[in-house]
Protein backbone atom coordinates (compact mmCIF):
# COMPACT_ATOMS: atom_id res chain seq x y z
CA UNK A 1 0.00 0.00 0.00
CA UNK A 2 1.40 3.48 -0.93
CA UNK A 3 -0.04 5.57 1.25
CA UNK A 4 -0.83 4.40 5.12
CA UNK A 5 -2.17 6.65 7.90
CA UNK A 6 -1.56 9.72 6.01
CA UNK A 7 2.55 8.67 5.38
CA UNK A 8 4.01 7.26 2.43
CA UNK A 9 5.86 3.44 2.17
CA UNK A 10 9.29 4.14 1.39
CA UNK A 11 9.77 1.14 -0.69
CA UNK A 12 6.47 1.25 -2.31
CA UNK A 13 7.04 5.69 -2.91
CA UNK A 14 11.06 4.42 -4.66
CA UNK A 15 8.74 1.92 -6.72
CA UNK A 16 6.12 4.30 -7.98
CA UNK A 17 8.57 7.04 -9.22
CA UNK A 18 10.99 4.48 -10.97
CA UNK A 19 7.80 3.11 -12.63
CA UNK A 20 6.89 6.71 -13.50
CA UNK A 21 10.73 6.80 -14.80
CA UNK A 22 10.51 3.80 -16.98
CA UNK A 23 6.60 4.60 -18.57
CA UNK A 24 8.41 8.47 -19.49
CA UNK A 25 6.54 10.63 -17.51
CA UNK A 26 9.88 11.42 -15.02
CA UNK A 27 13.37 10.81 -16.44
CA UNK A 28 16.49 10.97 -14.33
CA UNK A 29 19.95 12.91 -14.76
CA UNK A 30 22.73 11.18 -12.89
CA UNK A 31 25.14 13.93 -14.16
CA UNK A 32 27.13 14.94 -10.64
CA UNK A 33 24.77 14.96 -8.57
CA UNK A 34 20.92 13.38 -9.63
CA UNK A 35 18.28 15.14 -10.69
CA UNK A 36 14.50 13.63 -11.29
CA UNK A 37 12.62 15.79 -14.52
CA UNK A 38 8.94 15.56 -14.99
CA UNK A 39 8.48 15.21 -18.96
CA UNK A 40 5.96 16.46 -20.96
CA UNK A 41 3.75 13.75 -21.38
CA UNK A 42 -0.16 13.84 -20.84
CA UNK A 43 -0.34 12.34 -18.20
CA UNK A 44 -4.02 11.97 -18.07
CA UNK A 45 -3.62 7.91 -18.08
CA UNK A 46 -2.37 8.19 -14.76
CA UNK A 47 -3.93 6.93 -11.59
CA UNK A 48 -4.86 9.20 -9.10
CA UNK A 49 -2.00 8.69 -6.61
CA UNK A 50 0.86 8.74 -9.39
CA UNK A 51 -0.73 11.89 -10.40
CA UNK A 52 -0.55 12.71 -6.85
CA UNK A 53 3.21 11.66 -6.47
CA UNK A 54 4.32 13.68 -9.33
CA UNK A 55 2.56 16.87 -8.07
CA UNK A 56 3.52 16.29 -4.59
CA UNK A 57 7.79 15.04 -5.21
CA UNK A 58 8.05 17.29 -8.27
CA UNK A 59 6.20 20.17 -7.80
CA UNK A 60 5.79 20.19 -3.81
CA UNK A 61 9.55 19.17 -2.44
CA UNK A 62 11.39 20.45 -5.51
CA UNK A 63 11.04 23.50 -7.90
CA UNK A 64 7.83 22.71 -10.02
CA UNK A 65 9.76 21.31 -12.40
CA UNK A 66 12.20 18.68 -11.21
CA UNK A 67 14.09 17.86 -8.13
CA UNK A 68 17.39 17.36 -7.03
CA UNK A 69 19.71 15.39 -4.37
CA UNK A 70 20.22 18.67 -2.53
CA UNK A 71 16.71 19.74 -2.70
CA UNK A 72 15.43 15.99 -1.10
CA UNK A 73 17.99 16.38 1.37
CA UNK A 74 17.00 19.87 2.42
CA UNK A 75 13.25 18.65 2.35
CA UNK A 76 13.68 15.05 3.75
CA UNK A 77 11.53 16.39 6.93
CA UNK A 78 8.76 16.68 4.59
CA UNK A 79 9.07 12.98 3.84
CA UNK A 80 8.15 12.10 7.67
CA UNK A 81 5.30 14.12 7.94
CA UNK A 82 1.73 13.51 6.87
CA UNK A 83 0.81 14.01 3.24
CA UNK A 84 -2.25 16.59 2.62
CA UNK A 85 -5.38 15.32 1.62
């Protein structure tokens, strides 16, 4: 189960976004340090919750656009708390 009591599996969040990698709607620079890139693909096939994921990793922890090591490091407190509803 993704998401239980409001927090989100680790194993089952790394699973989700490297599925999102391989189906092209994220791709991944491992340049110096990584960096995760939503594409532009409609992503109107998704579920809900890998909608959700997207929106929240992406857009929520990093700039909108894509996030890096140093920005999941700086937010890794967000990680522990309770998603929003």
């Amino acid at each position: 189960m993704l998401i239980t009591d409001g927090l989100i599996d680790e194993i089952s969040l790394s699973s989700t976004i490297l599925d999102l990698i391989d189906r092209e709607f994220l791709r991944i620079d491992n340049k110096e340090d990584f960096e995760i890139y939503k594409t532009d693909k409609d992503r109107s096939s998704l579920l809900k919750y890998e909608d959700f994921i997207i929106t929240w990793f992406i857009e929520g922890l990093g700039n909108g656009t894509s996030i890096t090591n140093h920005e999941l490091t700086n937010n890794s407190n967000k990680l522990t708390e309770p998603i929003p509803r």
